[in-house]
N, C-alpha and C. Protein backbone atom coordinates (compact mmCIF):
# COMPACT_ATOMS: atom_id res chain seq x y z
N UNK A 1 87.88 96.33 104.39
CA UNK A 1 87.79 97.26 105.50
C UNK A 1 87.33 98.64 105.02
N UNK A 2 88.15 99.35 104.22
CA UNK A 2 87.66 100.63 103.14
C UNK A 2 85.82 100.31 103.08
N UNK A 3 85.74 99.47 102.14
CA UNK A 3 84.47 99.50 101.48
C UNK A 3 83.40 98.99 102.57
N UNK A 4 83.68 97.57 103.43
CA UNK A 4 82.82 97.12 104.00
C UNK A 4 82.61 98.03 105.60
N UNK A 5 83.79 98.45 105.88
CA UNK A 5 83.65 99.11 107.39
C UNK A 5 84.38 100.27 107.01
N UNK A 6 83.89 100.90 105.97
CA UNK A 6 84.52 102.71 106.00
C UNK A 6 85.32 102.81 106.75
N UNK A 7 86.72 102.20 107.17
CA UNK A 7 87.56 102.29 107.97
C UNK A 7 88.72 103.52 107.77
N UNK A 8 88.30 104.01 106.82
CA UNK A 8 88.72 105.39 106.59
C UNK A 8 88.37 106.70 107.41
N UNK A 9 87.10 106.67 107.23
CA UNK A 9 86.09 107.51 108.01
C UNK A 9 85.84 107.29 109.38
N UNK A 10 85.29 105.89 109.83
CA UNK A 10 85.28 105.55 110.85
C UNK A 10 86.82 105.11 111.86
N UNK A 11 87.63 104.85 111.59
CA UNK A 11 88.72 104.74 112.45
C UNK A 11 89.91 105.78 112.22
N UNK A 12 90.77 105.97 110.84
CA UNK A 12 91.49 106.31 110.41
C UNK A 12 91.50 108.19 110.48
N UNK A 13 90.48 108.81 110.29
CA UNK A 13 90.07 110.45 110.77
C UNK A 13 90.21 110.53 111.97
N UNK A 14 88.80 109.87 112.75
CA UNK A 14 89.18 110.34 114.41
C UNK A 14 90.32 109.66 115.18
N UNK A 15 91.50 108.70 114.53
CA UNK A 15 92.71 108.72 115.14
C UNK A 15 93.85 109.87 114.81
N UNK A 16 93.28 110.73 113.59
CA UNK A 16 94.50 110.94 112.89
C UNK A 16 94.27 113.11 113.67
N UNK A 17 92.92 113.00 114.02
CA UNK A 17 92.60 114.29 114.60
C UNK A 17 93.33 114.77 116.25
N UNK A 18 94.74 115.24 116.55
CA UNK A 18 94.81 115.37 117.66
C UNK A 18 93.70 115.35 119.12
N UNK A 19 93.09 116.91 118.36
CA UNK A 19 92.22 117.45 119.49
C UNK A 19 90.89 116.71 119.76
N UNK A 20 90.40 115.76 118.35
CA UNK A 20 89.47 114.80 118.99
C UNK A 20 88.22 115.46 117.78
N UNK A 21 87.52 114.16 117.86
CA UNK A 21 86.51 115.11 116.61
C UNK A 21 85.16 114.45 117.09
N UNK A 22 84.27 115.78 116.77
CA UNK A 22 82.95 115.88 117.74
C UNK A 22 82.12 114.76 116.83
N UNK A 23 81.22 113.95 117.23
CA UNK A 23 80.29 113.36 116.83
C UNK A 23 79.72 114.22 115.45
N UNK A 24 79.12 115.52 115.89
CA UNK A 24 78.77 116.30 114.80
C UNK A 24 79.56 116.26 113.87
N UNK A 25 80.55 116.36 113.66
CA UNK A 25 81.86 116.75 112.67
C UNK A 25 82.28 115.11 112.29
N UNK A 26 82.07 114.42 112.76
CA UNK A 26 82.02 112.96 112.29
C UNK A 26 80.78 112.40 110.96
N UNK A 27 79.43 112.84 111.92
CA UNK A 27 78.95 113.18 110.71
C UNK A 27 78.90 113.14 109.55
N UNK A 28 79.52 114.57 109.65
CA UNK A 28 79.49 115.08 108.56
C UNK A 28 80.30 114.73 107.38
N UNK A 29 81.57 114.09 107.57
CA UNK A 29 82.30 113.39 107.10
C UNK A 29 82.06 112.05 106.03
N UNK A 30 80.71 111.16 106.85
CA UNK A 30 80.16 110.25 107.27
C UNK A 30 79.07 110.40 105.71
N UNK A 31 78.48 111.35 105.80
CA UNK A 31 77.37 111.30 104.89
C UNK A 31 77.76 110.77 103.64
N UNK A 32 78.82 111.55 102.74
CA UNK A 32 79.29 110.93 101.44
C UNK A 32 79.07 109.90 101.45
N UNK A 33 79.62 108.94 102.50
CA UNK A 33 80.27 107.39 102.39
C UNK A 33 79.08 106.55 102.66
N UNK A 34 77.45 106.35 103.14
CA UNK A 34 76.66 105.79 103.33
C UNK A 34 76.70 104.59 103.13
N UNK A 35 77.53 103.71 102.05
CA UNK A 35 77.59 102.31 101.53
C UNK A 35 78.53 102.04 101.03
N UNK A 36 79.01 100.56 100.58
CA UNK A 36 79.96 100.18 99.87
C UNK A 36 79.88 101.02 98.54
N UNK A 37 79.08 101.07 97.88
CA UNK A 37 79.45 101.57 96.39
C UNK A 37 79.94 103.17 96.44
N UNK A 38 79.51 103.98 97.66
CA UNK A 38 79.83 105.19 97.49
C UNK A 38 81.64 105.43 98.38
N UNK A 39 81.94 104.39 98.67
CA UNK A 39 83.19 104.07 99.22
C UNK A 39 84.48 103.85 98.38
N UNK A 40 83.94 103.30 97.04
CA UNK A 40 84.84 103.24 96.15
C UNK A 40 85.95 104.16 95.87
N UNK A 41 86.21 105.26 95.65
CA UNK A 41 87.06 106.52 95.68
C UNK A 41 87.64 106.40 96.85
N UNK A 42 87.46 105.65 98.33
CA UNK A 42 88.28 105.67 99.44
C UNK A 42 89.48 104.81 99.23
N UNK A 43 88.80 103.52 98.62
CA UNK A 43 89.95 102.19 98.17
C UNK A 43 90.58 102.76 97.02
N UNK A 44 90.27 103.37 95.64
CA UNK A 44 90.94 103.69 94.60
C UNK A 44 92.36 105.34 95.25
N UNK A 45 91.72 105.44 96.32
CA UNK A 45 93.16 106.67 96.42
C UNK A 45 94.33 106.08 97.20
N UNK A 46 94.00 105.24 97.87
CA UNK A 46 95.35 105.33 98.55
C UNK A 46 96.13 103.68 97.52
N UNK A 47 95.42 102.89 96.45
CA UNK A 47 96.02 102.12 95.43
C UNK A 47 96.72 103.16 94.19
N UNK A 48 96.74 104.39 94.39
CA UNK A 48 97.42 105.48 93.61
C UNK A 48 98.17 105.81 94.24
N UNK A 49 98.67 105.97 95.36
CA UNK A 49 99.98 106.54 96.17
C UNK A 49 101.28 105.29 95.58
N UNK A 50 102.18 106.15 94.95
CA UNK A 50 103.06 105.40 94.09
C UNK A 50 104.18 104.95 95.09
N UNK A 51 104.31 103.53 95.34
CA UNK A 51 105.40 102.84 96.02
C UNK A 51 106.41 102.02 95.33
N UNK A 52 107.54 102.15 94.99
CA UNK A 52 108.31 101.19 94.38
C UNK A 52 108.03 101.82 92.50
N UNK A 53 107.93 102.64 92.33
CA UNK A 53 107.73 103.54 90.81
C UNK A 53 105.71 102.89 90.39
N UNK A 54 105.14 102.12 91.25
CA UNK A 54 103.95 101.96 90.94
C UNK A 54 102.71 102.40 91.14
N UNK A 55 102.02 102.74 91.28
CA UNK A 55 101.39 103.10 89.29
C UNK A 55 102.40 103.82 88.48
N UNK A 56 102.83 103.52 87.50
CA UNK A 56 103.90 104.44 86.62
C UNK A 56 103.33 105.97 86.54
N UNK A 57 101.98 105.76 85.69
CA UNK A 57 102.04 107.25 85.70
C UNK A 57 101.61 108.44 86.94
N UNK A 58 101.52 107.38 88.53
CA UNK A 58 101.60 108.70 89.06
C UNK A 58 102.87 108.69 89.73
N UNK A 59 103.66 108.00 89.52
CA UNK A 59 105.31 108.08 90.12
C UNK A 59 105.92 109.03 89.17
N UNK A 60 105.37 109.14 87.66
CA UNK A 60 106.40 110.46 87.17
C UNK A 60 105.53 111.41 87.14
N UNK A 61 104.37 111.68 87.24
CA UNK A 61 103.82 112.40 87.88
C UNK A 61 104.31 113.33 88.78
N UNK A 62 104.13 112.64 90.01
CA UNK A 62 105.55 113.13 91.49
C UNK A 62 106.37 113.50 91.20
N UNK A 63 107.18 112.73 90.30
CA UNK A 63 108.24 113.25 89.83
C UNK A 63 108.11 114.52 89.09
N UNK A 64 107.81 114.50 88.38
CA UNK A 64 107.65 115.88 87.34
C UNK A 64 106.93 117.23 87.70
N UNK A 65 106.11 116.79 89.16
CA UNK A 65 106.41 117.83 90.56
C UNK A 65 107.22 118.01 91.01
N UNK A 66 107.83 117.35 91.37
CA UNK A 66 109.39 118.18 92.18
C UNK A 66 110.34 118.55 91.34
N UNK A 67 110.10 118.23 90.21
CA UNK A 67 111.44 118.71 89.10
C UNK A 67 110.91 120.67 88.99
N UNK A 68 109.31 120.58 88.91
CA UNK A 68 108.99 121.65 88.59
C UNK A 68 109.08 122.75 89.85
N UNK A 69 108.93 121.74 90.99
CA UNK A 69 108.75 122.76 92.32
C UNK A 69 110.73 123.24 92.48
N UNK A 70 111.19 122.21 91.55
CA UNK A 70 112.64 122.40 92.32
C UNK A 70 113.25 123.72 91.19
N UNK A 71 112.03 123.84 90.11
CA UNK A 71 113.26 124.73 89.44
C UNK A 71 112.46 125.92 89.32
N UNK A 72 111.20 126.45 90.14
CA UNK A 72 110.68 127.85 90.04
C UNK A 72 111.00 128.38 90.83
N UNK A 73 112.13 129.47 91.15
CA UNK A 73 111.75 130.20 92.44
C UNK A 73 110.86 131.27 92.30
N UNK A 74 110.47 131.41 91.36
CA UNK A 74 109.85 132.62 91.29
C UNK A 74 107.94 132.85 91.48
N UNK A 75 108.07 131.27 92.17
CA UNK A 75 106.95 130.87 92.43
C UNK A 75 106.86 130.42 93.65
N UNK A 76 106.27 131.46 94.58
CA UNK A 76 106.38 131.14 95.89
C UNK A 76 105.81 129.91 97.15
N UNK A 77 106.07 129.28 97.97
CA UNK A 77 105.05 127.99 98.02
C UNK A 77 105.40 128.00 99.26
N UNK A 78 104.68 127.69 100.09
CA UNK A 78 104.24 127.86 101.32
C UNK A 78 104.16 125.98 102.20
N UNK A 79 104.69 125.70 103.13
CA UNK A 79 104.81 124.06 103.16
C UNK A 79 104.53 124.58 105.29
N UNK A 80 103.41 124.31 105.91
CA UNK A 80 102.78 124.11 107.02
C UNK A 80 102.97 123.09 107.57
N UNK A 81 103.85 123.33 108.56
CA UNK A 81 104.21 122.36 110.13
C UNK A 81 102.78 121.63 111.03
N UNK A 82 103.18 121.29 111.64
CA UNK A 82 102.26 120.70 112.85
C UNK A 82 103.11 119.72 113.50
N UNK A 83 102.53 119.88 115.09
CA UNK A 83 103.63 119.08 116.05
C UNK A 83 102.83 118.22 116.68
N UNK A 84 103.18 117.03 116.60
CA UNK A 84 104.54 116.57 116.27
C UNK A 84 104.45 116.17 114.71
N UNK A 85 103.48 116.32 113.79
CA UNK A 85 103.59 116.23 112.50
C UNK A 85 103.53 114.82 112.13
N UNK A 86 103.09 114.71 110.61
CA UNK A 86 102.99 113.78 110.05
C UNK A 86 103.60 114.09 108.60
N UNK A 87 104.23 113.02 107.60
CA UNK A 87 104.09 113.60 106.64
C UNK A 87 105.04 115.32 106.29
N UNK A 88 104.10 115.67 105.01
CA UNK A 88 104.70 116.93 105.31
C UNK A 88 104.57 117.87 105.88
N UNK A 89 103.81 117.28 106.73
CA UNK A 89 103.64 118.60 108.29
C UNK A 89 104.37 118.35 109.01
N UNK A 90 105.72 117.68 109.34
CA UNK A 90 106.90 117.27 110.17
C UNK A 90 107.71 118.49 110.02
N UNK A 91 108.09 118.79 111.00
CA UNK A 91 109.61 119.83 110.88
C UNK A 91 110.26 119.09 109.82
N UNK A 92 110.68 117.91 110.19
CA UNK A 92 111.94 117.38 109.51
C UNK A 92 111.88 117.34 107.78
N UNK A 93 110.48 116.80 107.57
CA UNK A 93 109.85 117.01 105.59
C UNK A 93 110.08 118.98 105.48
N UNK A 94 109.02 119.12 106.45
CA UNK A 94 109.73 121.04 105.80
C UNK A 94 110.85 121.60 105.86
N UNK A 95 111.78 121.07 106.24
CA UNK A 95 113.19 121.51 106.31
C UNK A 95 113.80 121.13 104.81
N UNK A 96 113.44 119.49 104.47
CA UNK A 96 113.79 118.79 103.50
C UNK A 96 113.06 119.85 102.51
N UNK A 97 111.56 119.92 102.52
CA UNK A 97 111.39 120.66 101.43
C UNK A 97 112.33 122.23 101.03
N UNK A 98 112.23 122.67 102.27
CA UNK A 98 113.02 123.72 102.00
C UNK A 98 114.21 123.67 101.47
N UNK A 99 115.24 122.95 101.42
CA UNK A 99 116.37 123.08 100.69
C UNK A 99 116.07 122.16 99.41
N UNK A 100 115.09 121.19 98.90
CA UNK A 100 114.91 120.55 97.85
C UNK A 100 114.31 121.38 96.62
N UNK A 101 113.15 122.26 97.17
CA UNK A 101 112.16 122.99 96.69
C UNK A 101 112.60 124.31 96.69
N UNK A 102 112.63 125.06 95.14
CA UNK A 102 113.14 126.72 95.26
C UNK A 102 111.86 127.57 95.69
N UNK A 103 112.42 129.03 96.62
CA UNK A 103 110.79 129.35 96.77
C UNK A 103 109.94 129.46 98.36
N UNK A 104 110.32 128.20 98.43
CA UNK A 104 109.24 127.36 99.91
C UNK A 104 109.27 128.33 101.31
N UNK A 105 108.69 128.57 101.62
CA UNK A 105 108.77 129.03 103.08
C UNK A 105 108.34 128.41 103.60
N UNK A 106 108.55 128.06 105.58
CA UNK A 106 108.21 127.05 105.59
C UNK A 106 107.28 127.91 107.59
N UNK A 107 106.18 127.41 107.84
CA UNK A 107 105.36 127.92 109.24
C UNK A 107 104.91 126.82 109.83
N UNK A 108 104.96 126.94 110.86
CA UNK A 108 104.68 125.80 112.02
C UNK A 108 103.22 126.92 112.47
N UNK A 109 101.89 126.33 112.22
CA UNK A 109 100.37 126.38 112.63
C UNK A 109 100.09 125.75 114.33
N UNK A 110 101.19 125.29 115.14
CA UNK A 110 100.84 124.71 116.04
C UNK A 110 100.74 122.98 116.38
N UNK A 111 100.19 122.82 117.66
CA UNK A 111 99.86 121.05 117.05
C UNK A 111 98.64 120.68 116.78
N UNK A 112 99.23 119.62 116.35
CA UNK A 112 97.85 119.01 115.10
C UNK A 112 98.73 117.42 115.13
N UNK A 113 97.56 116.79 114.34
CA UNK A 113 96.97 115.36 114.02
C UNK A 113 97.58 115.06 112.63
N UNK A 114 97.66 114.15 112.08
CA UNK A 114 97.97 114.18 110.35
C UNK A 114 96.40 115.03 109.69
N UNK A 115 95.34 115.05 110.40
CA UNK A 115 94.29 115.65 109.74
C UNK A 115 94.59 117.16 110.92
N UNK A 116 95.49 118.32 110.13
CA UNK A 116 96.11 119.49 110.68
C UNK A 116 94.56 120.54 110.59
N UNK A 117 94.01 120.42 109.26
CA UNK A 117 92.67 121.49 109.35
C UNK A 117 91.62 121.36 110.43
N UNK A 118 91.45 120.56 110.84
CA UNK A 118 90.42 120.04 112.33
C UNK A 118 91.41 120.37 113.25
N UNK A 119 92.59 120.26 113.67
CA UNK A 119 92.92 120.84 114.75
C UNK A 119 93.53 122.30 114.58
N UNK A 120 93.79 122.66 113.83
CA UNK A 120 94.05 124.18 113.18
C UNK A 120 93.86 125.09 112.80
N UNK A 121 92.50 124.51 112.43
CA UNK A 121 91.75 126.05 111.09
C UNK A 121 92.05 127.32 111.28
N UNK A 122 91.74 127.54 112.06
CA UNK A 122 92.15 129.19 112.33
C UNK A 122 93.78 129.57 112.09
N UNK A 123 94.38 129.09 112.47
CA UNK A 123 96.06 129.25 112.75
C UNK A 123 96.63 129.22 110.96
N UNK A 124 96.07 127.94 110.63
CA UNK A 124 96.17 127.55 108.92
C UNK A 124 95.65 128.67 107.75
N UNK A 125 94.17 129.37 108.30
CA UNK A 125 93.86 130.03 107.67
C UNK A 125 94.48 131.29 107.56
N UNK A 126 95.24 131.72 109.01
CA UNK A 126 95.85 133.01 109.28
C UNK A 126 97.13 132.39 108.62
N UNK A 127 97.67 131.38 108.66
CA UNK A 127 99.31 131.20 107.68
C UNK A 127 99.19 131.38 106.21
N UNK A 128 97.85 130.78 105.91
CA UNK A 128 97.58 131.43 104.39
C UNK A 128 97.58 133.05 103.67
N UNK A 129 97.15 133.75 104.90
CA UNK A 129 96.44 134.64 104.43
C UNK A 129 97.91 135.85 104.40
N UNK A 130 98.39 135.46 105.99
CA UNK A 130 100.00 136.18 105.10
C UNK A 130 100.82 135.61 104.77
N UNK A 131 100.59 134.54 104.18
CA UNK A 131 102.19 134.16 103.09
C UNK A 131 101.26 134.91 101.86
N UNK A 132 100.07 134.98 101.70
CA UNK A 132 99.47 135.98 100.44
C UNK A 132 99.87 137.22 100.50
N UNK A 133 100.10 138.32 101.77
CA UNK A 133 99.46 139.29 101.67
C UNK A 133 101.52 139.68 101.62
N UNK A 134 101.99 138.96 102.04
CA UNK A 134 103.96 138.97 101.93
C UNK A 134 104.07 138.81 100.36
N UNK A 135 103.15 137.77 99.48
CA UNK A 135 103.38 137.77 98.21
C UNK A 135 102.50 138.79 97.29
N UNK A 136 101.86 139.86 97.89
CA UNK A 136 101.26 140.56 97.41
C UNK A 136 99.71 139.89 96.17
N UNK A 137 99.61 139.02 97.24
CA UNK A 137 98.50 137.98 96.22
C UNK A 137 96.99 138.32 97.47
N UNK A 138 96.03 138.21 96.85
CA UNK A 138 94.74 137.99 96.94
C UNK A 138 94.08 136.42 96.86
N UNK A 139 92.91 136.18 97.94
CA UNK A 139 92.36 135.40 97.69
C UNK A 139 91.50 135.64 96.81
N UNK A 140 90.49 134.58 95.45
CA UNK A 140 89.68 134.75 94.86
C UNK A 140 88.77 135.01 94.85
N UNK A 141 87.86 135.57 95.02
CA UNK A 141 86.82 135.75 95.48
C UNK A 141 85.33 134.74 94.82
């Protein structure tokens, strides 16, 4: 399905987009993936999402993220809502992060889709820009 019917691109985005995603913006999405061989990287990411400690090394991986997110506070981190959320755009994961994770603040951008930047951008970009400007940080230029 991945490789032969980009079912990533073609089904799995424009379900996962609340507000609906324009033909144009489909697209564009669309181009990377032209064939099975350039599809490959669609099937190899989600056989890396570690279930049951497998793949080993990206389960301690994960792990050895949250050990690190759980013991900096002095490193500020920012964790974005969307309603009704998916993932860690759920109230209920940013709450969790918040008391798991030292640091975290946690902003609700509005509603959104599990794909939150297509229905959000603007709202996302303005949550970025002051959890920076509260941490006295700059974007890069």
């Amino acid at each position: 399905m991945i490789l032969e019917q980009n079912s990533f691109i073609e089904f799995n985005l424009p379900h996962g987009v609340a507000s609906g995603l324009s033909a144009e913006d489909h697209d564009v999405y669309r181009a990377p993936f032209p064939d099975p061989a350039t599809r490959r990287p669609l099937l190899v990411w989600p056989r890396e999402i570690p279930i049951d400690g497998e793949p080993a090394d990206v389960h301690e991986r994960v792990l050895a993220y949250g050990r690190w997110m759980a013991a900096t506070p002095e490193v500020p981190k920012l964790v974005m809502t969307v309603e009704p959320g998916v993932g860690m755009g759920s109230a209920e994961t940013a709450a969790w992060a918040k008391e798991a994770f030292a640091g975290v603040e946690v902003e609700s951008v509005g509603p959104g889709g599990h794909h939150a930047p297509e229905d959000q951008p603007d709202a996302i970009g303005s949550a970025v820009s002051r959890w920076l400007r509260r941490h006295g940080l700059t974007m890069a230029s």
